[in-house]
C-alpha atoms as a PDB file:
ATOM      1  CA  UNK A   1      12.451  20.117   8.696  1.00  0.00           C
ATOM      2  CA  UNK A   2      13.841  17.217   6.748  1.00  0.00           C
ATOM      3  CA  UNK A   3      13.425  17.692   2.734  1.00  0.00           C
ATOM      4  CA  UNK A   4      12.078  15.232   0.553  1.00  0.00           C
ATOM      5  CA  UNK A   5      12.010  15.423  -2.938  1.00  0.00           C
ATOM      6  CA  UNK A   6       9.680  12.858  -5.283  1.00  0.00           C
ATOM      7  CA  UNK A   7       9.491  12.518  -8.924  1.00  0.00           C
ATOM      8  CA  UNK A   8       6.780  11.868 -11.394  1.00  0.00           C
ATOM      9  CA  UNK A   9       4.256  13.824  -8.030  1.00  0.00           C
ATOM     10  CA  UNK A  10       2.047  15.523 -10.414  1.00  0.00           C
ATOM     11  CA  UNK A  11      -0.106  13.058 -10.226  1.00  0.00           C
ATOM     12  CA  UNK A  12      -1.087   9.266  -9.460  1.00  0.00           C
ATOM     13  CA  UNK A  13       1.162   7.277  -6.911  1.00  0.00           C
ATOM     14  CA  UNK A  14       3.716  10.268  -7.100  1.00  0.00           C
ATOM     15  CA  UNK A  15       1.061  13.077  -5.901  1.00  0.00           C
ATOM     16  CA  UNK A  16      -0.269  10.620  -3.069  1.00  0.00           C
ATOM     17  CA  UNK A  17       3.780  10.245  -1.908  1.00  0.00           C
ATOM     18  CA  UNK A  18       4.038  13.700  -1.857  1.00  0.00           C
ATOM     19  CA  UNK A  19       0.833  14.286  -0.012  1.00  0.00           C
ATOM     20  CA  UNK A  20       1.888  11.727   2.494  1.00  0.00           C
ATOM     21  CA  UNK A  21       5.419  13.060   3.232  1.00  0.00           C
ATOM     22  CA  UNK A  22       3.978  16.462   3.546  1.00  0.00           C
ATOM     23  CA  UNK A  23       1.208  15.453   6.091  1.00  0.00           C
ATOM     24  CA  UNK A  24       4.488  13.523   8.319  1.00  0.00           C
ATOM     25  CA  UNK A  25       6.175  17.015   8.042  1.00  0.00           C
ATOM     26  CA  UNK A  26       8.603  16.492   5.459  1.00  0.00           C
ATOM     27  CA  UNK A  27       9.318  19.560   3.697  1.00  0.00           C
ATOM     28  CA  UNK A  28       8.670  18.396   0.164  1.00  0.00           C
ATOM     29  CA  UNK A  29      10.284  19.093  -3.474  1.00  0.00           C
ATOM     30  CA  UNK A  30       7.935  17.544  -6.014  1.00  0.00           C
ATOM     31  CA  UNK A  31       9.368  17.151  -9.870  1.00  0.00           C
ATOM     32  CA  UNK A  32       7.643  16.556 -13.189  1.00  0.00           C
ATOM     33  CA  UNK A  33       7.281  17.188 -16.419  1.00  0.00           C
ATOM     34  CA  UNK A  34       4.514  19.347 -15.584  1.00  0.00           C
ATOM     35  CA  UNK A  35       2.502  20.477 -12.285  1.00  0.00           C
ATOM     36  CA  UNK A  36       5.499  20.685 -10.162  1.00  0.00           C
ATOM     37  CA  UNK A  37       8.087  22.640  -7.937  1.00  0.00           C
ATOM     38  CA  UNK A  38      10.998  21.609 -10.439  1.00  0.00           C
ATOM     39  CA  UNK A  39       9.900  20.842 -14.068  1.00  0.00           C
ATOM     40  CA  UNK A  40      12.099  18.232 -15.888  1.00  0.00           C
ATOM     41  CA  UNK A  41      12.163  15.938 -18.183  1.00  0.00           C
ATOM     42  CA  UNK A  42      14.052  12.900 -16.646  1.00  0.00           C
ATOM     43  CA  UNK A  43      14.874  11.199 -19.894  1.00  0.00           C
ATOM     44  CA  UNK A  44      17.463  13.686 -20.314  1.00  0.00           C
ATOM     45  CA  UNK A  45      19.833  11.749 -18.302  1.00  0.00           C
ATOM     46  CA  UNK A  46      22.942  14.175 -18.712  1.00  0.00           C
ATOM     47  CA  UNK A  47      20.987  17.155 -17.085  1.00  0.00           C
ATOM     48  CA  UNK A  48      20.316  15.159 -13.595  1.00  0.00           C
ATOM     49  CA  UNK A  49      23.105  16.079 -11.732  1.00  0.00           C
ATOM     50  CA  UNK A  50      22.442  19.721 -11.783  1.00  0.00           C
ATOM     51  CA  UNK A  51      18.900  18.865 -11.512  1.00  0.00           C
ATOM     52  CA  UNK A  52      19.917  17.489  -8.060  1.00  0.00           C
ATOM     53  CA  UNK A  53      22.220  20.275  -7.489  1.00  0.00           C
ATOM     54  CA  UNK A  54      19.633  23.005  -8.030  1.00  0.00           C
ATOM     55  CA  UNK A  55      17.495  21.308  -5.657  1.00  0.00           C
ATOM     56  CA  UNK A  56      20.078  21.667  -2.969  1.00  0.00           C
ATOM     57  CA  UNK A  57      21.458  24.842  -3.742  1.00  0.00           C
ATOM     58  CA  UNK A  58      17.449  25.908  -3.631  1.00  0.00           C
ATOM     59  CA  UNK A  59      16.482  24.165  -1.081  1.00  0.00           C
ATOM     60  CA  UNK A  60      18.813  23.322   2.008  1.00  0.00           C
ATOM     61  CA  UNK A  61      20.507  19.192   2.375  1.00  0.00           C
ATOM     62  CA  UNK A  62      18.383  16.402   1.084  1.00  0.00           C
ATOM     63  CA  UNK A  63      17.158  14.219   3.145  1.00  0.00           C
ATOM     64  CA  UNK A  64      14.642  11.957   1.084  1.00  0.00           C
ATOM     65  CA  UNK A  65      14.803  10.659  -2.097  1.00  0.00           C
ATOM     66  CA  UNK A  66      11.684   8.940  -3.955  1.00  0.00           C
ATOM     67  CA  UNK A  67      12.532   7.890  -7.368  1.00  0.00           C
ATOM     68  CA  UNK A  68       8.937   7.324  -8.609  1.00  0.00           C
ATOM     69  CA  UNK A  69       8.405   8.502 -11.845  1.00  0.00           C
ATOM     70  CA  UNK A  70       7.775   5.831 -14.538  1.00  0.00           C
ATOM     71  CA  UNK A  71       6.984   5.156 -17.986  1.00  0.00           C
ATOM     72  CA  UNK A  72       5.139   1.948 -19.713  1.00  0.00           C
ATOM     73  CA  UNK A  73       4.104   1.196 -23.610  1.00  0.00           C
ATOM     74  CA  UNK A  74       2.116  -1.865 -24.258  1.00  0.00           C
ATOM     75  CA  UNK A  75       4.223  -2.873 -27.485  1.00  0.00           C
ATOM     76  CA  UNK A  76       4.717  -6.690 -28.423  1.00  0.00           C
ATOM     77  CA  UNK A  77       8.324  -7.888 -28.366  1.00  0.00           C
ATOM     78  CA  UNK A  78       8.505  -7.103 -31.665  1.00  0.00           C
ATOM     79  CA  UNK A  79       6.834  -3.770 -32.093  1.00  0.00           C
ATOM     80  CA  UNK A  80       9.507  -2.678 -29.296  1.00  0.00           C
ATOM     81  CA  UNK A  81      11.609   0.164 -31.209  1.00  0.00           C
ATOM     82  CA  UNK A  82      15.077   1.371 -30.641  1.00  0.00           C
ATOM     83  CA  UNK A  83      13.713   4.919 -29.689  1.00  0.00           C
ATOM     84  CA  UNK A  84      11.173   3.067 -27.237  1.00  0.00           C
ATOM     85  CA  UNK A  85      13.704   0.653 -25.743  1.00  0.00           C
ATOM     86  CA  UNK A  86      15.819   3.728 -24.722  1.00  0.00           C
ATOM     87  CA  UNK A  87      12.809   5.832 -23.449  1.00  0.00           C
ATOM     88  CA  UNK A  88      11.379   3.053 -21.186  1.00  0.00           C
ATOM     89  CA  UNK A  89      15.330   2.522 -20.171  1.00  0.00           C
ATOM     90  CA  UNK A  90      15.892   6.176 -19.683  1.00  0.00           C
ATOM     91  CA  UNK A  91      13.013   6.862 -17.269  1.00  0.00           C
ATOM     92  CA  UNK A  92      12.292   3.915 -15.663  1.00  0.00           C
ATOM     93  CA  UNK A  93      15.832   2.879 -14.925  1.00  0.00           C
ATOM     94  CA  UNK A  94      18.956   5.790 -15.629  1.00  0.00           C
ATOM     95  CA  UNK A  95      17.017   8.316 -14.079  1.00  0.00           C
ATOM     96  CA  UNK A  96      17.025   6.808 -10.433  1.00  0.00           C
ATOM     97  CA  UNK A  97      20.138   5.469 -10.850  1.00  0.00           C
ATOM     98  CA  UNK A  98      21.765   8.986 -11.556  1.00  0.00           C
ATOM     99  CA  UNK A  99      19.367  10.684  -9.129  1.00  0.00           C
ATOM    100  CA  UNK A 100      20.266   8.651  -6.714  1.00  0.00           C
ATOM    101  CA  UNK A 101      23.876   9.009  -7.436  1.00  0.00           C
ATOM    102  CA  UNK A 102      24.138  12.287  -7.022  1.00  0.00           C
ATOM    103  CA  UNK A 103      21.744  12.782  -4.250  1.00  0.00           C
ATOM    104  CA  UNK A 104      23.781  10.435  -1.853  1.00  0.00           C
ATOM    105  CA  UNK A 105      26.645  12.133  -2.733  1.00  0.00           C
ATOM    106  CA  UNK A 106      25.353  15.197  -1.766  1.00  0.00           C
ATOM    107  CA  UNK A 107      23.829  13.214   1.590  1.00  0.00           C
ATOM    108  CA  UNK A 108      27.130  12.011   1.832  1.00  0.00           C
ATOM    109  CA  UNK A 109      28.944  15.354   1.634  1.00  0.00           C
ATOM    110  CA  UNK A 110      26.142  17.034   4.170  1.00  0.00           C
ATOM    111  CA  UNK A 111      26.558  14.088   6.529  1.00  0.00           C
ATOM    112  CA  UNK A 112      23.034  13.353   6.468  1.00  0.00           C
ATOM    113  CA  UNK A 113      21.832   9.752   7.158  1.00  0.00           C
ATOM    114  CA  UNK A 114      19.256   9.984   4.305  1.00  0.00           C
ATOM    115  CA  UNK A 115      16.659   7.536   2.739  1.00  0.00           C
ATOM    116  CA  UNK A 116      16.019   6.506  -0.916  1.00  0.00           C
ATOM    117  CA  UNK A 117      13.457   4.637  -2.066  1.00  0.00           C
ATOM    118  CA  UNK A 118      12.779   3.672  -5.642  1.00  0.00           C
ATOM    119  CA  UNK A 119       9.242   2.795  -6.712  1.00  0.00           C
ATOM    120  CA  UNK A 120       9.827  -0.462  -9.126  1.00  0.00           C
ATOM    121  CA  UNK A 121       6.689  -2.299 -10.178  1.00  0.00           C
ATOM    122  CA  UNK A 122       5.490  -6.440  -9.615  1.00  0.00           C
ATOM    123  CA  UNK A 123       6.980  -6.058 -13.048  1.00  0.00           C
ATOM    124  CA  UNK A 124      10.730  -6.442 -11.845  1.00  0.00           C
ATOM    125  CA  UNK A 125       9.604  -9.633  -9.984  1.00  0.00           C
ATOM    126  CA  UNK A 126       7.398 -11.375 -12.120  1.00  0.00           C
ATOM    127  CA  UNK A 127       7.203 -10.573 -16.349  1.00  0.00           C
ATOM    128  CA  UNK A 128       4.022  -9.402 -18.428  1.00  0.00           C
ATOM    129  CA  UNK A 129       3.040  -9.783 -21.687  1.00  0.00           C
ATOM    130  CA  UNK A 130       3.670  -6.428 -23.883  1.00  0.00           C
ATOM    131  CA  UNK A 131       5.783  -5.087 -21.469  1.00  0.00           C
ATOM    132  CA  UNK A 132       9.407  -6.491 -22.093  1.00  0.00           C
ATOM    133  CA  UNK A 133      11.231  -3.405 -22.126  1.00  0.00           C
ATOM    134  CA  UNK A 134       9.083  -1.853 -19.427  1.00  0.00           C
ATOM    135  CA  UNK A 135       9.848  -5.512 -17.104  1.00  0.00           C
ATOM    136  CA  UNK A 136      13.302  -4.735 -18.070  1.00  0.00           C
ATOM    137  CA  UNK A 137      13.703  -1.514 -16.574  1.00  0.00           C
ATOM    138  CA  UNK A 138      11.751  -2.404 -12.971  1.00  0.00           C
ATOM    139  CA  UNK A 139      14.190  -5.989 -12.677  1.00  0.00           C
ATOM    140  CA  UNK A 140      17.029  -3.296 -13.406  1.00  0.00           C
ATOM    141  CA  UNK A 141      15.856  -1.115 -10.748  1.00  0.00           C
ATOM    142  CA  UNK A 142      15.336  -3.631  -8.271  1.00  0.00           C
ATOM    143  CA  UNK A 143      19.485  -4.616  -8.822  1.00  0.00           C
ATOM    144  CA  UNK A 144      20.163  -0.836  -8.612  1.00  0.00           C
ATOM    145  CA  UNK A 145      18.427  -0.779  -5.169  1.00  0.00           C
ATOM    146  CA  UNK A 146      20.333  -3.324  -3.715  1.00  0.00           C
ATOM    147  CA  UNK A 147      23.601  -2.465  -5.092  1.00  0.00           C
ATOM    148  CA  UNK A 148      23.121   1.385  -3.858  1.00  0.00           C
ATOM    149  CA  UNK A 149      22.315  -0.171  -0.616  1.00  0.00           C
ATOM    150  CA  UNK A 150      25.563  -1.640   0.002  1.00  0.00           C
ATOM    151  CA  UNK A 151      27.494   0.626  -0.799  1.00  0.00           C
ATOM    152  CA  UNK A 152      25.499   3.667   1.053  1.00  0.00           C
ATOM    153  CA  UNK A 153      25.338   1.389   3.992  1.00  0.00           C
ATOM    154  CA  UNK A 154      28.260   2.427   5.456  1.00  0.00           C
ATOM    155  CA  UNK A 155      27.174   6.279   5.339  1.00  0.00           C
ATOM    156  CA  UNK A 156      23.918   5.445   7.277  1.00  0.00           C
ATOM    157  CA  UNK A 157      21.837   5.827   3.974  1.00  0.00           C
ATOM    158  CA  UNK A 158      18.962   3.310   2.902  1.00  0.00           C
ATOM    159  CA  UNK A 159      18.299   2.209  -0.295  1.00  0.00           C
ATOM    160  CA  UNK A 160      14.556   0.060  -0.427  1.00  0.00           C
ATOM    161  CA  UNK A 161      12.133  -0.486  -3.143  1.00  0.00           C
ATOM    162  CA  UNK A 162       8.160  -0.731  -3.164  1.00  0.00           C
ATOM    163  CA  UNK A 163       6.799  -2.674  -6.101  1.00  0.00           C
ATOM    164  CA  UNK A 164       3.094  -2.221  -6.244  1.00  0.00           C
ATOM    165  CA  UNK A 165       0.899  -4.239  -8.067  1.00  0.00           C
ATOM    166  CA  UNK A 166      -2.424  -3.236  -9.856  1.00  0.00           C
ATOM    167  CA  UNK A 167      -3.086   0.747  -8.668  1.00  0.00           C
ATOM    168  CA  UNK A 168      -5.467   3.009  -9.974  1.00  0.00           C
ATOM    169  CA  UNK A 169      -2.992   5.310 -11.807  1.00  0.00           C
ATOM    170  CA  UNK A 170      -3.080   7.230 -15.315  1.00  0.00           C
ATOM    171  CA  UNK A 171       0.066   5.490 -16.004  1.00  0.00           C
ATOM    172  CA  UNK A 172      -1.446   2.450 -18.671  1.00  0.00           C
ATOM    173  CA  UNK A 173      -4.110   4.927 -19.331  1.00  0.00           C
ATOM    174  CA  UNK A 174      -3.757   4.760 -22.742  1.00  0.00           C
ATOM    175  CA  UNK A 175      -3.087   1.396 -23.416  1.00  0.00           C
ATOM    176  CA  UNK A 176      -4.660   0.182 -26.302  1.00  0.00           C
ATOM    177  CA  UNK A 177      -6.689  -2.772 -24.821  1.00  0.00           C
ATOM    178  CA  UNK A 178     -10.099  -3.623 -24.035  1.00  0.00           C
ATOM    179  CA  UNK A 179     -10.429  -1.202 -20.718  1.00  0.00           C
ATOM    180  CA  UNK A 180     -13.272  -3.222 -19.393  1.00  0.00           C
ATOM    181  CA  UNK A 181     -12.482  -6.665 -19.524  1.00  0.00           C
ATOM    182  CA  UNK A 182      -8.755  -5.853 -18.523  1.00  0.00           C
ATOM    183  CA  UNK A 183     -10.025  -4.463 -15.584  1.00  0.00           C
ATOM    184  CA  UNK A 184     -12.488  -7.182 -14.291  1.00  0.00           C
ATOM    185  CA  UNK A 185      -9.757  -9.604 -15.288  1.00  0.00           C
ATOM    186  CA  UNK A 186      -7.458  -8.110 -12.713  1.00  0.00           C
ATOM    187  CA  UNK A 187     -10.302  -7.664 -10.113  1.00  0.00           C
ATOM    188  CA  UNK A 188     -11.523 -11.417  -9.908  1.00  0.00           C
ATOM    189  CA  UNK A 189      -7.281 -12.148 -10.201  1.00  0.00           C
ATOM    190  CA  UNK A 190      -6.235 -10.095  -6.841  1.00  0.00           C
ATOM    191  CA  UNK A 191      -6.851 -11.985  -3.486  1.00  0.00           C
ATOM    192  CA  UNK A 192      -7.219  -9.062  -1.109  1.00  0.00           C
ATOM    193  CA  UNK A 193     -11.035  -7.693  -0.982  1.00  0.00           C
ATOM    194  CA  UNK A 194     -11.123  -4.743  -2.487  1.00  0.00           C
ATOM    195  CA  UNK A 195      -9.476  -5.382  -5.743  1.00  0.00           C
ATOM    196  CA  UNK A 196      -7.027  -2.322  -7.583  1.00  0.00           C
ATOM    197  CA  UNK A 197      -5.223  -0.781  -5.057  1.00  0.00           C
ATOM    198  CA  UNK A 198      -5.007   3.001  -4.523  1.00  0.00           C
ATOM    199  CA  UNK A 199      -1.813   5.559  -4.562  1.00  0.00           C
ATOM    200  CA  UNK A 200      -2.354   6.154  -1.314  1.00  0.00           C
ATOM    201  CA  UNK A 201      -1.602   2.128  -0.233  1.00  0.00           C
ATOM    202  CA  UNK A 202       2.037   2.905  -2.227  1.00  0.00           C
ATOM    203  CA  UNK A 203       2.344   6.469  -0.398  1.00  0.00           C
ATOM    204  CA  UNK A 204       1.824   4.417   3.044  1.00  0.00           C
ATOM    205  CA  UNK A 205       4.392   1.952   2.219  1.00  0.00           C
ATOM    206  CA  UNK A 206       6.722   5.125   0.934  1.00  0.00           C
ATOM    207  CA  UNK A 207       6.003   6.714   4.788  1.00  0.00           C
ATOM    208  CA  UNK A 208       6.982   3.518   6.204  1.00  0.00           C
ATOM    209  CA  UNK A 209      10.762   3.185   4.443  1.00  0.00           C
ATOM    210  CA  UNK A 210      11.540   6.686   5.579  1.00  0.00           C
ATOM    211  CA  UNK A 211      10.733   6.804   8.820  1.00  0.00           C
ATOM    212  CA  UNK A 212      12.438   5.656  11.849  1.00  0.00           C
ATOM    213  CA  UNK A 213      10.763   2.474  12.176  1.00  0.00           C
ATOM    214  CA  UNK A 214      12.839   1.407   9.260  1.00  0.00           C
ATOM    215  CA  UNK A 215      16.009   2.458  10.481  1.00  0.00           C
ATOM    216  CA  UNK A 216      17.687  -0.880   9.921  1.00  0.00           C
ATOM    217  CA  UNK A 217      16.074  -2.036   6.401  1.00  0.00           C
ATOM    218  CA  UNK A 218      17.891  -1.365   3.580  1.00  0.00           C
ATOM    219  CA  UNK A 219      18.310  -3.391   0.343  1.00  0.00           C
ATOM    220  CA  UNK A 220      14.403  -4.666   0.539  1.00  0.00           C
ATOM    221  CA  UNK A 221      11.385  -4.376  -1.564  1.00  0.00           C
ATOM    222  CA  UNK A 222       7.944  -4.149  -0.108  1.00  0.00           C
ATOM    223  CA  UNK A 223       5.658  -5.654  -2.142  1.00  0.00           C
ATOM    224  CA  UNK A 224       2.018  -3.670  -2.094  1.00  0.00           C
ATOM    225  CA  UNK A 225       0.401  -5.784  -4.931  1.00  0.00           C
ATOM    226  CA  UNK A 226      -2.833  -6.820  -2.762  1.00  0.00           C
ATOM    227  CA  UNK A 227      -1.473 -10.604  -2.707  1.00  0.00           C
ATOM    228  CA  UNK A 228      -1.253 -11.174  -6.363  1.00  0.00           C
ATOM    229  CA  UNK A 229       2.501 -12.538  -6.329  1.00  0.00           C
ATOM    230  CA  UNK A 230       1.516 -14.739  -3.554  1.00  0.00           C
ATOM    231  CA  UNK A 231      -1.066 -16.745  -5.741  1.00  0.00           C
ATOM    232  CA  UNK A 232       0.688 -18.684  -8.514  1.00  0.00           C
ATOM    233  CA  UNK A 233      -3.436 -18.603 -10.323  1.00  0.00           C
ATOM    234  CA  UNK A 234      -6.576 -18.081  -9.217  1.00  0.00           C
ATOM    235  CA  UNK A 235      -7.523 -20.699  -8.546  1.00  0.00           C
ATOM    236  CA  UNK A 236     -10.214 -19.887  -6.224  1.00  0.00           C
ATOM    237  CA  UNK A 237     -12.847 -19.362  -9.085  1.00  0.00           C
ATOM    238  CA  UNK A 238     -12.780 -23.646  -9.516  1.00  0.00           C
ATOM    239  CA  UNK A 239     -13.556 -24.003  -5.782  1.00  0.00           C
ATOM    240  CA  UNK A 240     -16.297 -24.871  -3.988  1.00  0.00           C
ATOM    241  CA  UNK A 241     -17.699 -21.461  -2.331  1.00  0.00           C
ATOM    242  CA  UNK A 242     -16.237 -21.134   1.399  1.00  0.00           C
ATOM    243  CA  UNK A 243     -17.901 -21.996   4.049  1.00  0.00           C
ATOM    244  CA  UNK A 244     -16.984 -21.005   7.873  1.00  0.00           C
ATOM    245  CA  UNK A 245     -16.865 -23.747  10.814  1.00  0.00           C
ATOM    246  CA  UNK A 246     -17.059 -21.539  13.616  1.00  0.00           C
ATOM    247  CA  UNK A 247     -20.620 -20.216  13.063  1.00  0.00           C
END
């Protein structure tokens, strides 16, 4: 049974990866601060190494990495501490950069062909308002992906991203912001019927990048953001209402 081991699976996106990779018979490692197999807190960037080492000592060869815990502060540009800079930084960006280090050498050293996949955000794509140290950190990542891809290449590893869009998650649960009207904002703004997405949609694109139907992608980032980057503005609120020729 290959093992997989996610991050930030307490809960959210995280807990829905972990669910997923379980149900496809993964043999799964879940980390948090809290609510997890392996409790840690990931801003402690000196203390991941052994963190992955413990995990492999524990647990047998690593076969699946998902780097998906995350951190966000609404903050204007100039609110943005040094303190929060780093913490944003730390989380969002060091710790799957380190994790990953360290877990491909030890897929490396185990000659397993592994898979790591980093969850980065619409955010590395495309900015947001109130977020520049968080849209920092998720551009970062998607750079990190691609450079770990080739260089793990040659060792048969993977290295993809998924960058979802507007899920229902805790993680800008405590934004302070008018709940409501950010909400239906976003709903009449997404394309796909339906509107927020849920963890699950993430977990299915997770399932995807580790199985071997993706054998031979590497260095990409699947966009789950229910066609949001596709649509430049919604424009479809100034239209006239559609109407269907076939019937």
């Amino acid at each position: 049974m290959t093992l997989a081991v996610v991050t930030g699976a307490a809960r959210g996106i995280g807990h829905a990866i972990a669910a997923g990779l379980t149900e496809d018979g993964y043999d799964v490692v879940t980390v948090d601060l809290a609510g997890a197999d392996v409790l840690a807190d990931l801003a402690d960037t000196r203390a991941l190494a052994e963190l992955v080492d413990g995990v492999r000592r524990e647990h047998g060869p690593i076969g699946v990495l998902v780097n998906n815990a995350g951190t966000a502060r609404l903050e204007h540009f100039n609110e943005i501490t040094v303190e929060s800079w780093r913490h944003v930084m730390a989380v969002n960006c060091d710790a799957p950069f380190f994790l990953s280090q360290r877990t491909a050498e030890h897929m490396i050293a185990d000659g397993v062909e592994g898979r790591i996949v980093n969850i980065s955000s619409k955010n590395g794509l495309v900015a947001e308002a109130g977020l520049a140290h968080y849209n920092a950190s998720k551009g970062a990542l998607e750079l990190i992906t691609k450079s770990l891809a080739a260089e793990l290449g040659p060792f048969g590893i993977t290295v993809n991203a998924v960058a979802p869009g507007m899920v229902a998650t805790p993680i800008d649960g405590d934004f302070p912001l008018d709940r409501a009207a950010f909400e239906a904002a976003w709903e009449e703004r997404i394309p796909l019927r339906g509107g927020y997405g849920a963890p699950s949609d993430v977990a299915g694109a997770v399932r995807y990048l580790v199985s071997g139907a993706a054998r031979y992608v590497t260095g990409s980032t699947l966009v789950v953001d229910g066609g949001v980057l596709a649509d430049q503005m919604p424009r479809r609120r100034f239209m006239p209402p559609y109407r269907n020729s076939v019937s």
